[in-house]
PDB file of N, CA and C in Angstrom:
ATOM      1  N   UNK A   1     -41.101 -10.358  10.112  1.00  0.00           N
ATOM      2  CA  UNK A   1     -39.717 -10.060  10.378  1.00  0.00           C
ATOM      3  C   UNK A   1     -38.855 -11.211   9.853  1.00  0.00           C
ATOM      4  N   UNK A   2     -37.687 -10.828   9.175  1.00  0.00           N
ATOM      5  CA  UNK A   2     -36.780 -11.953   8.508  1.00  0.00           C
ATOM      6  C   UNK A   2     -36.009 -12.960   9.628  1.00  0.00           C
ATOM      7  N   UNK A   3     -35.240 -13.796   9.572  1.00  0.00           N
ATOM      8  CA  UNK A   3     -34.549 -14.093  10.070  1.00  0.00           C
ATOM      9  C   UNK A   3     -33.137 -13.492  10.288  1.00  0.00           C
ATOM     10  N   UNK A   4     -32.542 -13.436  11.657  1.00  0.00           N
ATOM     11  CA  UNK A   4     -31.243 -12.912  11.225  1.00  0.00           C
ATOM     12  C   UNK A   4     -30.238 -13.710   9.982  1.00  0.00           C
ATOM     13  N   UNK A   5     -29.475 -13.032   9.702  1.00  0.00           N
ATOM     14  CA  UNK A   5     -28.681 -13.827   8.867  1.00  0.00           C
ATOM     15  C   UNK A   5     -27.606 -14.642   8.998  1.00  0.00           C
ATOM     16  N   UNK A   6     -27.144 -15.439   8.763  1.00  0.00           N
ATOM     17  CA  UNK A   6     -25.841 -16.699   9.118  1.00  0.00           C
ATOM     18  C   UNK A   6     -24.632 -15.757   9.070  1.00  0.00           C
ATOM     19  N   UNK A   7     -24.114 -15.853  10.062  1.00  0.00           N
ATOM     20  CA  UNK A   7     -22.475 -14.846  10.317  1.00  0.00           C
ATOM     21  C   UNK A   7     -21.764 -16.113   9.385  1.00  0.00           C
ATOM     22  N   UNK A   8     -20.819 -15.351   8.692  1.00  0.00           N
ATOM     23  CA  UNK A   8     -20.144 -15.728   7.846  1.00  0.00           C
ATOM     24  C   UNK A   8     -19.074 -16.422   8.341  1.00  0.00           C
ATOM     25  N   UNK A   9     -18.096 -17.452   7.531  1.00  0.00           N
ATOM     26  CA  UNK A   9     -17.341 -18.175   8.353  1.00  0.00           C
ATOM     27  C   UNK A   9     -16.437 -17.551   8.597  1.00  0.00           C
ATOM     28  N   UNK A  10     -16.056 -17.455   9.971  1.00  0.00           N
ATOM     29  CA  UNK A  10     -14.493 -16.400   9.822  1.00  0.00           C
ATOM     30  C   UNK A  10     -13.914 -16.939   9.561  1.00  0.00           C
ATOM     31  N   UNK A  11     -12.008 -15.919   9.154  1.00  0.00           N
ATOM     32  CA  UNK A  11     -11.124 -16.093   8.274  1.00  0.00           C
ATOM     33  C   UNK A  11     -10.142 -17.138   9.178  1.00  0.00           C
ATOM     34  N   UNK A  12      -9.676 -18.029   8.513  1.00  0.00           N
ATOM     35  CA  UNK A  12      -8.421 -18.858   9.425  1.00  0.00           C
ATOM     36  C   UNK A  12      -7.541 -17.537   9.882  1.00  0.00           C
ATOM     37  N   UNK A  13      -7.320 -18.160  11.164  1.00  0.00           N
ATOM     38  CA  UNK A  13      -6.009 -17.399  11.911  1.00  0.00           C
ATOM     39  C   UNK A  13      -4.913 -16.075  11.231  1.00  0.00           C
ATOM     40  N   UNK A  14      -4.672 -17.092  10.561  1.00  0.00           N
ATOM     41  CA  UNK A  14      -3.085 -17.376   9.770  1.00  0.00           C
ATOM     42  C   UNK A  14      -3.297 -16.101   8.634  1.00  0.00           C
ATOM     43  N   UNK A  15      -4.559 -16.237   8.270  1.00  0.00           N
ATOM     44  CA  UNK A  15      -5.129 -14.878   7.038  1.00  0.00           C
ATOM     45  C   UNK A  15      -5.172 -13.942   8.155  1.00  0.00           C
ATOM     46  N   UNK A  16      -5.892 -13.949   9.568  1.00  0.00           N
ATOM     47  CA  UNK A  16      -6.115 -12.318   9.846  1.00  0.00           C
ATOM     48  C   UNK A  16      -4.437 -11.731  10.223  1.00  0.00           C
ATOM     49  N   UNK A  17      -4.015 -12.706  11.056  1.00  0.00           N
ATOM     50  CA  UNK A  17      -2.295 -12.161  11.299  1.00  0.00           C
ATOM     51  C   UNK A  17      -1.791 -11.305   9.918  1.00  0.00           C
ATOM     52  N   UNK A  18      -1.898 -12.048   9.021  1.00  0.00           N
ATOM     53  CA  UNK A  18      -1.247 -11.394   7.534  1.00  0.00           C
ATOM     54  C   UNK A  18      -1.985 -10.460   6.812  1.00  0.00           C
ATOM     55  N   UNK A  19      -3.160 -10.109   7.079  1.00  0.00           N
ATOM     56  CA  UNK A  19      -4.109  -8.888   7.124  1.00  0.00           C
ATOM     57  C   UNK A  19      -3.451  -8.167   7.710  1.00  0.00           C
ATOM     58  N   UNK A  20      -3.872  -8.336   9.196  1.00  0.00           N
ATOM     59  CA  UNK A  20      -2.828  -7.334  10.029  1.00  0.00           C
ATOM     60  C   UNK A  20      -1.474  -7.019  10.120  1.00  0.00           C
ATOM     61  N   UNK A  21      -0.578  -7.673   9.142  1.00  0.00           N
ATOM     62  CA  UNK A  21       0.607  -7.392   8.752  1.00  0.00           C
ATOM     63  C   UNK A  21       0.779  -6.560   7.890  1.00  0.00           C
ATOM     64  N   UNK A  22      -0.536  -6.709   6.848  1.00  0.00           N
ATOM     65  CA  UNK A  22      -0.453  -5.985   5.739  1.00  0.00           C
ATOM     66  C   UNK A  22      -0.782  -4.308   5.990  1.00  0.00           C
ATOM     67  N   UNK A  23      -2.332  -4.416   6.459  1.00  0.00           N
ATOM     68  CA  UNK A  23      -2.359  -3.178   7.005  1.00  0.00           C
ATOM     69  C   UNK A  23      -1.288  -2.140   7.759  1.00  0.00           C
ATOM     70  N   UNK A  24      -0.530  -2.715   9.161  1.00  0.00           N
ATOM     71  CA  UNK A  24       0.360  -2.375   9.576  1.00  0.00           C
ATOM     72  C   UNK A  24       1.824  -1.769   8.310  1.00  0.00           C
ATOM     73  N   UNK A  25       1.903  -2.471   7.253  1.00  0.00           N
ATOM     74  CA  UNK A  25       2.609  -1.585   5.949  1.00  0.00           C
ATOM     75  C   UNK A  25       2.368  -0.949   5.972  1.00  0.00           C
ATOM     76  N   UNK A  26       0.598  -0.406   5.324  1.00  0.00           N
ATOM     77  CA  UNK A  26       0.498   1.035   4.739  1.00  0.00           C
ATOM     78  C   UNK A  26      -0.069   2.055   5.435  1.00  0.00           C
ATOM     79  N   UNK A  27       0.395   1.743   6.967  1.00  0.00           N
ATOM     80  CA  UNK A  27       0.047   2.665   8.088  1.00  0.00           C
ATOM     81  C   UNK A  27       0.773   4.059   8.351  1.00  0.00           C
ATOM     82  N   UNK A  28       1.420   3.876   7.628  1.00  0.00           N
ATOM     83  CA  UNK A  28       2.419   5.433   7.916  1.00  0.00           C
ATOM     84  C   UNK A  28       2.188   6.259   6.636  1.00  0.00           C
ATOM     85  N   UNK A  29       2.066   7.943   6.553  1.00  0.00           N
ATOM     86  CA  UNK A  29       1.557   8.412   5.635  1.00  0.00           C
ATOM     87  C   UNK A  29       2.309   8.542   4.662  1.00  0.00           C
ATOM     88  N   UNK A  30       3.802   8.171   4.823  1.00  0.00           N
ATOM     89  CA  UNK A  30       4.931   8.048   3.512  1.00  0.00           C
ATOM     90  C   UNK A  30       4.468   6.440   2.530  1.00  0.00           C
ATOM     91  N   UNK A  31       3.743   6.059   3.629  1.00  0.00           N
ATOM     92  CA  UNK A  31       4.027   4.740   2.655  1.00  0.00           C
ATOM     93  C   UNK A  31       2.632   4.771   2.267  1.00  0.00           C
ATOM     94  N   UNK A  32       1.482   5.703   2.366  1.00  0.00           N
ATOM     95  CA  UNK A  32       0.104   6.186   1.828  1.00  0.00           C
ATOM     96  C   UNK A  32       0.204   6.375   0.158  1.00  0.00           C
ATOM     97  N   UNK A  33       1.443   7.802   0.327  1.00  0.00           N
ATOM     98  CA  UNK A  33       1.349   8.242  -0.322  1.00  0.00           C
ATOM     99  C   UNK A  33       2.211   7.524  -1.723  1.00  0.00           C
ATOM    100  N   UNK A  34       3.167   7.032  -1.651  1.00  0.00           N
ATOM    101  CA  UNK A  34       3.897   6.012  -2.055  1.00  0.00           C
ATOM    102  C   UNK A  34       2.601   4.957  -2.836  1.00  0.00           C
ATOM    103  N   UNK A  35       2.201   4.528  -1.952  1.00  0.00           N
ATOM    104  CA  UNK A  35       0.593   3.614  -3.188  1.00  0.00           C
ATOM    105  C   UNK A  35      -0.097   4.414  -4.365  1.00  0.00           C
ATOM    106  N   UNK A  36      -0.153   5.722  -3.466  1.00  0.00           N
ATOM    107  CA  UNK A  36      -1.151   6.754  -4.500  1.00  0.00           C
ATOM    108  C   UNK A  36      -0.286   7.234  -5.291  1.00  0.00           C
ATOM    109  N   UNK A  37       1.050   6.632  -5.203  1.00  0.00           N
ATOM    110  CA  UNK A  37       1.672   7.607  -6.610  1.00  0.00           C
ATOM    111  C   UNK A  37       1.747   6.044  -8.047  1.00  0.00           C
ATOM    112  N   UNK A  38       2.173   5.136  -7.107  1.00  0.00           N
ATOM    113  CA  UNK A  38       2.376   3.798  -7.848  1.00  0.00           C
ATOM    114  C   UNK A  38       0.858   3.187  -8.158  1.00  0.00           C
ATOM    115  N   UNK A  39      -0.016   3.953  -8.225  1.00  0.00           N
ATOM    116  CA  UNK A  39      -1.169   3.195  -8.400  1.00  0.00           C
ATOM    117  C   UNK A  39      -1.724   3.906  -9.734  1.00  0.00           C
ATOM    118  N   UNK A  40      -0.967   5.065  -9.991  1.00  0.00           N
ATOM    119  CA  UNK A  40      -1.292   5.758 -11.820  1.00  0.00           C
ATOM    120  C   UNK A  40      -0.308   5.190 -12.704  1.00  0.00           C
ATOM    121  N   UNK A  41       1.518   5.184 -12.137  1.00  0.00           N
ATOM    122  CA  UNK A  41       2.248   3.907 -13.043  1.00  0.00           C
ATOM    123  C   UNK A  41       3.324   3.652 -12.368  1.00  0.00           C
ATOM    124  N   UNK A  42       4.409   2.860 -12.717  1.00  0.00           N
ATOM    125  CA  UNK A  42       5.536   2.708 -11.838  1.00  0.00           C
ATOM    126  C   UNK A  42       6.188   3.444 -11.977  1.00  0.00           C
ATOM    127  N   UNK A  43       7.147   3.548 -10.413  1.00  0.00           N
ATOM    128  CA  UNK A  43       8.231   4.990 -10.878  1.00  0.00           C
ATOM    129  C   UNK A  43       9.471   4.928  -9.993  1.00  0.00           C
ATOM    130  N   UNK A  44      10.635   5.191 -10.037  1.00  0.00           N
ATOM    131  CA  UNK A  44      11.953   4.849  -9.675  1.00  0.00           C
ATOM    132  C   UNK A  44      11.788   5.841  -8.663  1.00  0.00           C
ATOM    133  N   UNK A  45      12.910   5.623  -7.790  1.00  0.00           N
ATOM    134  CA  UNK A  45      12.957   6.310  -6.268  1.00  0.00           C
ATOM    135  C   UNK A  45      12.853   7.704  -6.545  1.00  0.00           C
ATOM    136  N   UNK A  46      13.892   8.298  -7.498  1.00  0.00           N
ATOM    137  CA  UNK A  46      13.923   9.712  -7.781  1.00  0.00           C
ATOM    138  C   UNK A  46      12.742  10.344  -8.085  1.00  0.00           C
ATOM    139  N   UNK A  47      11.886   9.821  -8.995  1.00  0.00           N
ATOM    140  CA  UNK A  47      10.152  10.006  -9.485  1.00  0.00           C
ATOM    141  C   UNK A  47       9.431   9.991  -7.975  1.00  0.00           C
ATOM    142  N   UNK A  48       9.236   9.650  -6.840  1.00  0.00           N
ATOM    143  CA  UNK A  48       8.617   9.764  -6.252  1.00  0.00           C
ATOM    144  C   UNK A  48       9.308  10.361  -5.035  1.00  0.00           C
ATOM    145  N   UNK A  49      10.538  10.441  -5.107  1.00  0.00           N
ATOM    146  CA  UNK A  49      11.446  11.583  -4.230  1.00  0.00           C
ATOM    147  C   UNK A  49      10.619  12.928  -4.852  1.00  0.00           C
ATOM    148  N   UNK A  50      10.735  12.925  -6.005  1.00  0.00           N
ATOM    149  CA  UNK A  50      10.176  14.546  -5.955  1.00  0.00           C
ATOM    150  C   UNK A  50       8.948  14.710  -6.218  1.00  0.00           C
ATOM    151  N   UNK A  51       8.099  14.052  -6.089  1.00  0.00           N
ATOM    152  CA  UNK A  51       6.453  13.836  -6.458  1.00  0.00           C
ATOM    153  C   UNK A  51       6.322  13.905  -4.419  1.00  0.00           C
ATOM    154  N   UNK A  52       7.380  13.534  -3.943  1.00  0.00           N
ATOM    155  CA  UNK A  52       6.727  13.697  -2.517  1.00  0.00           C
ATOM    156  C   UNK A  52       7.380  14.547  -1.255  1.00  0.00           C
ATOM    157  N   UNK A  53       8.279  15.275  -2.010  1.00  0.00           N
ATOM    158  CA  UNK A  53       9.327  15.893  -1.028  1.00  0.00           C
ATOM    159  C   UNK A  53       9.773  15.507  -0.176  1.00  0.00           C
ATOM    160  N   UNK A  54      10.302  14.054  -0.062  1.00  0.00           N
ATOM    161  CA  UNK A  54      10.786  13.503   1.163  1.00  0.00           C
ATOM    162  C   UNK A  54      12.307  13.026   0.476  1.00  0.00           C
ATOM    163  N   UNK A  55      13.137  12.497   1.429  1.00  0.00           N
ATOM    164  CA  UNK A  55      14.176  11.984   1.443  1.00  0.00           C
ATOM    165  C   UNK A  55      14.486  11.032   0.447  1.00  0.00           C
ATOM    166  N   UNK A  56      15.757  10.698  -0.256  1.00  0.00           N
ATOM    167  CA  UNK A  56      15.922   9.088  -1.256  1.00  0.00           C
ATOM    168  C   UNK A  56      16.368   8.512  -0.040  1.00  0.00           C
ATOM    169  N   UNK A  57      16.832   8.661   1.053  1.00  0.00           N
ATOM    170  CA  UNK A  57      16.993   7.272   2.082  1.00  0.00           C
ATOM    171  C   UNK A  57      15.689   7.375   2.696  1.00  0.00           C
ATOM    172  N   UNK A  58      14.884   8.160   2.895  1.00  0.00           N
ATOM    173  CA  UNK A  58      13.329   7.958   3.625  1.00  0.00           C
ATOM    174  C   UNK A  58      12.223   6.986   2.791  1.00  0.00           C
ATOM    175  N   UNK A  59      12.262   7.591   1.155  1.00  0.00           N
ATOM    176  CA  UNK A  59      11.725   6.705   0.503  1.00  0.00           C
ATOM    177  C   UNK A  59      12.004   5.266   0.096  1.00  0.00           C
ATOM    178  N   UNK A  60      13.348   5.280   0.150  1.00  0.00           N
ATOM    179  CA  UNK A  60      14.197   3.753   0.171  1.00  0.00           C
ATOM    180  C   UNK A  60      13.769   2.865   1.774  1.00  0.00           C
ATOM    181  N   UNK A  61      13.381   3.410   2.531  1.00  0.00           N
ATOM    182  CA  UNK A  61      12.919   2.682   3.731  1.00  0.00           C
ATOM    183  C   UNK A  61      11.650   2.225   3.228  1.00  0.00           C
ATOM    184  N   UNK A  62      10.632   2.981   3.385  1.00  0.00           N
ATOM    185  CA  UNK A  62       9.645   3.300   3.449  1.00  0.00           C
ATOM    186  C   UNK A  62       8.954   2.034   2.003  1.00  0.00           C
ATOM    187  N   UNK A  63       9.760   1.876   0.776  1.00  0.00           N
ATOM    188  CA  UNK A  63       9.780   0.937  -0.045  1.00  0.00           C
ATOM    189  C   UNK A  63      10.486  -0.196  -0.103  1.00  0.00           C
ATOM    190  N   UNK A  64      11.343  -0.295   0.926  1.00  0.00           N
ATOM    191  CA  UNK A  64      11.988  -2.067   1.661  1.00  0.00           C
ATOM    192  C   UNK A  64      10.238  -2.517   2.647  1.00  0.00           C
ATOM    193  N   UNK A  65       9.550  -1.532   3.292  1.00  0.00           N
ATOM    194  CA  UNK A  65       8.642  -2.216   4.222  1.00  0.00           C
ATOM    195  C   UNK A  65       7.843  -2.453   3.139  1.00  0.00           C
ATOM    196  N   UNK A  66       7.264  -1.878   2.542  1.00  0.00           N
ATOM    197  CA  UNK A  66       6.062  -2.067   1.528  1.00  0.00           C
ATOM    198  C   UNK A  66       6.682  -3.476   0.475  1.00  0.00           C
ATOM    199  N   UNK A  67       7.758  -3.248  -0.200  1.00  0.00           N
ATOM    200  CA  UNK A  67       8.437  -4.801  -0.448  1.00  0.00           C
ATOM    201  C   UNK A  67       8.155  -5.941   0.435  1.00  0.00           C
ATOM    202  N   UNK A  68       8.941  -5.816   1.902  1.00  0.00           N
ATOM    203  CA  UNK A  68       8.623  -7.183   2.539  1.00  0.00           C
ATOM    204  C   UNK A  68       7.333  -7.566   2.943  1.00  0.00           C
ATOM    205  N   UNK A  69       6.450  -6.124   2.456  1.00  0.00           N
ATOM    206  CA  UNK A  69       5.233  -6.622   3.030  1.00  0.00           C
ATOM    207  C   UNK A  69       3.941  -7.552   1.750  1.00  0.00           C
ATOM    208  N   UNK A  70       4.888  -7.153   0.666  1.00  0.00           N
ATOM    209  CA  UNK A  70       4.337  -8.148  -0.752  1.00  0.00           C
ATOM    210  C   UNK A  70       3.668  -6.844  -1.355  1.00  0.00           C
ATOM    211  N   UNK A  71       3.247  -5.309  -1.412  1.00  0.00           N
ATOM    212  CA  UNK A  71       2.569  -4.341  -1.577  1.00  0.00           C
ATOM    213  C   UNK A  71       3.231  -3.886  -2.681  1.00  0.00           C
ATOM    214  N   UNK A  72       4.818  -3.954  -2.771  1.00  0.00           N
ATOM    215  CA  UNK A  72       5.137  -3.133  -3.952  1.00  0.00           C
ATOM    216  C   UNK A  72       6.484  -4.394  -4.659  1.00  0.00           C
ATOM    217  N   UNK A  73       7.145  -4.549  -5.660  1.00  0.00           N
ATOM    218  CA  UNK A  73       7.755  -5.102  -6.449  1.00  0.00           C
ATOM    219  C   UNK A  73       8.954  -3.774  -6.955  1.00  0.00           C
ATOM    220  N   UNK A  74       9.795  -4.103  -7.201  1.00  0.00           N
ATOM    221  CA  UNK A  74      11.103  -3.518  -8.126  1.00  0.00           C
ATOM    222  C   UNK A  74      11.354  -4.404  -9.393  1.00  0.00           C
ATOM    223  N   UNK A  75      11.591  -3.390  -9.928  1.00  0.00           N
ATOM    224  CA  UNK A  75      12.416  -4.359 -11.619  1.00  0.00           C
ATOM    225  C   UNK A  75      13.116  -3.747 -12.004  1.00  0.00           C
ATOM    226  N   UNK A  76      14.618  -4.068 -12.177  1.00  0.00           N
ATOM    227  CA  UNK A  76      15.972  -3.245 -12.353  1.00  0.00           C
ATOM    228  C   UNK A  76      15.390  -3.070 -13.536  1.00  0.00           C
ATOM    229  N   UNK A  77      16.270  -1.818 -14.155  1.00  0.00           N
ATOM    230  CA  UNK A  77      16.292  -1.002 -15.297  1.00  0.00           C
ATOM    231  C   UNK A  77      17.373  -0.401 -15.501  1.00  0.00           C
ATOM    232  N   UNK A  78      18.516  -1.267 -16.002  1.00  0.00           N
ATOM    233  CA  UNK A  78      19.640  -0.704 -15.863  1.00  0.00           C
ATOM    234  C   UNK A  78      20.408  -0.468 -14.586  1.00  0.00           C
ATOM    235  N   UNK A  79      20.456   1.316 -13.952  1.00  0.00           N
ATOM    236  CA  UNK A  79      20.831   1.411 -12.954  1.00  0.00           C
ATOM    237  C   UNK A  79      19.978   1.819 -11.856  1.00  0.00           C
ATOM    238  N   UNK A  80      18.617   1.796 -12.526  1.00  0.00           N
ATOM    239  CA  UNK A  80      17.305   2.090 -11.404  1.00  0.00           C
ATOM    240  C   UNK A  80      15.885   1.265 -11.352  1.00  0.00           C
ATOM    241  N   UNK A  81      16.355   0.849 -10.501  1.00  0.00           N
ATOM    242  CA  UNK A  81      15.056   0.187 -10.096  1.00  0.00           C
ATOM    243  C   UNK A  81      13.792   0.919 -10.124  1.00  0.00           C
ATOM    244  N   UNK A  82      12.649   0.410 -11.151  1.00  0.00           N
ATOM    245  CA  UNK A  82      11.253   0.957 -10.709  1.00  0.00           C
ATOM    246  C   UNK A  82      10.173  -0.026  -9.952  1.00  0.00           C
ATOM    247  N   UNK A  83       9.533   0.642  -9.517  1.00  0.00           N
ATOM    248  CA  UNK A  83       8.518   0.068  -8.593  1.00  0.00           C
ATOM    249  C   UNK A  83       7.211   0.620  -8.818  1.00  0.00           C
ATOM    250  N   UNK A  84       6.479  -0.880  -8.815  1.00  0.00           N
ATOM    251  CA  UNK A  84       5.213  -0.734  -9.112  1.00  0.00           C
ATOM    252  C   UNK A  84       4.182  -1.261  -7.954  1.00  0.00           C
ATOM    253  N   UNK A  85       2.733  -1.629  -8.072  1.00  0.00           N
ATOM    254  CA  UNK A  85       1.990  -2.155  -6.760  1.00  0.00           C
ATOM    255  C   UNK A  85       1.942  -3.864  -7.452  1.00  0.00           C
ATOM    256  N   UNK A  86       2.155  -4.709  -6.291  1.00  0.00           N
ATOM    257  CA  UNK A  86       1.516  -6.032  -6.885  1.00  0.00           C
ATOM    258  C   UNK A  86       0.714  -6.020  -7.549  1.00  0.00           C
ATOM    259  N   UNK A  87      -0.564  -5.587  -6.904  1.00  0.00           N
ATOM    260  CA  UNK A  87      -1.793  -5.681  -7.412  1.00  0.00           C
ATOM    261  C   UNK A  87      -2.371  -4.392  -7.227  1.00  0.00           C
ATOM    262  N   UNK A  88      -4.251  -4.084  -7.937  1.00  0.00           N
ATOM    263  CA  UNK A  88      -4.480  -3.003  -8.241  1.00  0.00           C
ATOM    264  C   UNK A  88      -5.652  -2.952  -6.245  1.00  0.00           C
ATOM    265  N   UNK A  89      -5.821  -4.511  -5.857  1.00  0.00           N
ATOM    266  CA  UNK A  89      -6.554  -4.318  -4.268  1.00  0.00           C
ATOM    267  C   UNK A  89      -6.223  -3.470  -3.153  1.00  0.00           C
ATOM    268  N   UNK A  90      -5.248  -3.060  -3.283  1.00  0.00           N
ATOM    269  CA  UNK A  90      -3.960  -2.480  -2.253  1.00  0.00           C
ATOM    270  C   UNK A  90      -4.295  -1.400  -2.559  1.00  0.00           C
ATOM    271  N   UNK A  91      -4.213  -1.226  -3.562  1.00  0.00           N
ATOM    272  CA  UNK A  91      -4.472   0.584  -3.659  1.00  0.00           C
ATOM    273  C   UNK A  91      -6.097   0.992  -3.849  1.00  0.00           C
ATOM    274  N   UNK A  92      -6.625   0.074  -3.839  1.00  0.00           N
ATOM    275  CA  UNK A  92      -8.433   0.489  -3.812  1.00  0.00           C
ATOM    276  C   UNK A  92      -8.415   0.553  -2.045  1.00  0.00           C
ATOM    277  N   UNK A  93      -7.840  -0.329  -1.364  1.00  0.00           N
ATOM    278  CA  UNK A  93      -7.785   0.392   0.162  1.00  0.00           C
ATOM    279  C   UNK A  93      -7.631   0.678   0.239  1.00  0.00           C
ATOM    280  N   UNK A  94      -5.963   1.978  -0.101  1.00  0.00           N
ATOM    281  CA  UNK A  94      -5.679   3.080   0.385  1.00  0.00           C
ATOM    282  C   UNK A  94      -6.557   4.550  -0.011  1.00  0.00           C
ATOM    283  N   UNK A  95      -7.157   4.423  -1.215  1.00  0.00           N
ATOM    284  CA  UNK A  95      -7.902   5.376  -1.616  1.00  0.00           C
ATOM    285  C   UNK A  95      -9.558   5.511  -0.935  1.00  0.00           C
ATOM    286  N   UNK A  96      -9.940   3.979  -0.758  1.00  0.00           N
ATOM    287  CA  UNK A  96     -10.789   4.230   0.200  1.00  0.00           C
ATOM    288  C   UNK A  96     -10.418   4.489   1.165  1.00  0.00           C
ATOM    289  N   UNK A  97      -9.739   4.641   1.785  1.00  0.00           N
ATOM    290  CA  UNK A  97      -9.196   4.881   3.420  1.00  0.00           C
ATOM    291  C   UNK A  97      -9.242   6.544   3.115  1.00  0.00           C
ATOM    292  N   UNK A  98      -8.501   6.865   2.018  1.00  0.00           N
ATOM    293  CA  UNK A  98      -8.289   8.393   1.991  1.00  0.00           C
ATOM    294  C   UNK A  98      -9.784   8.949   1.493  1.00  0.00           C
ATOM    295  N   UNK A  99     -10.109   8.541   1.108  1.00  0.00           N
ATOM    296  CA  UNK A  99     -11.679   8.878   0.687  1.00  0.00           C
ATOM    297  C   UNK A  99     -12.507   9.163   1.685  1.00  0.00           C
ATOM    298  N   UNK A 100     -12.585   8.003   2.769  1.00  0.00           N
ATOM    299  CA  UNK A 100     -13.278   7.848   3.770  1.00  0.00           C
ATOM    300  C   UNK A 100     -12.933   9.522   4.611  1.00  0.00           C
ATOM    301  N   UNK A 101     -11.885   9.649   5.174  1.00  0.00           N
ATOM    302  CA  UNK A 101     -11.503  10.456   5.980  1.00  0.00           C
ATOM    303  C   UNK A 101     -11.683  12.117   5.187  1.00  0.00           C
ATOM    304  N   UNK A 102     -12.129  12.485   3.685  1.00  0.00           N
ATOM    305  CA  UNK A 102     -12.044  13.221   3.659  1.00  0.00           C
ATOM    306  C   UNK A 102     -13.158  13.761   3.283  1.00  0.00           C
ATOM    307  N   UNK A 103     -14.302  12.389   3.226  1.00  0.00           N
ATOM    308  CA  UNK A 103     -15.486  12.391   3.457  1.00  0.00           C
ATOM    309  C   UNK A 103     -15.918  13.316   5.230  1.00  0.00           C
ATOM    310  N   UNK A 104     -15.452  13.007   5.870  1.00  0.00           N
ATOM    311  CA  UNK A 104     -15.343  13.032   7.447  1.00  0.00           C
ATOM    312  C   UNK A 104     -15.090  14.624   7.443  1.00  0.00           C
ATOM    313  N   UNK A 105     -14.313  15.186   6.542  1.00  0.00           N
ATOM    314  CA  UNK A 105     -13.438  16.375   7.207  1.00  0.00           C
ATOM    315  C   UNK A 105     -14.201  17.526   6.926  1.00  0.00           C
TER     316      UNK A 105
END
């Protein structure tokens, strides 16, 4: 029989709080779906107003939290801002997350 194995060092404090900040972003299913649209290319409020049938002030919320939460970026374009994902990690969780559950169903 092996030995058990050495538990790994846990994460400083300060990383799980901001984990759990992060997660807490993409907890609501507007702001799910919002990753899974910005994770094929970037796209201005109107592009994902109608890619998701929701509101331009619902999606304008919904992309101030994902902003302050470091998940998504804007870059004016004239008179519209598009938005893309920081990075491509963010959205490999949300797709596993959606993966997972539809594995389940």
């Amino acid at each position: 029989m092996e030995p058990p194995a050495e538990a790994p060092e846990p994460p400083r404090s300060d990383a799980l709080v901001a984990a759990g900040d992060l997660l807490r972003a993409l907890a609501a299913p507007v702001r799910i779906a919002i990753v899974l649209q910005l994770r094929t290319s970037p796209r201005c409020v109107h592009e994902l107003v109608d890619a998701l049938a929701v509101t331009q002030p619902l999606i304008s919320q919904h992309l101030r939290v994902l902003k302050a939460a470091g998940v998504v970026r804007g870059d004016r374009r004239g008179r519209e801002v598009v938005y893309r994902l920081v990075d491509d990690h963010l959205a490999h969780i949300v797709v596993d997350a959606v993966e997972h559950v539809e594995e389940e169903s």
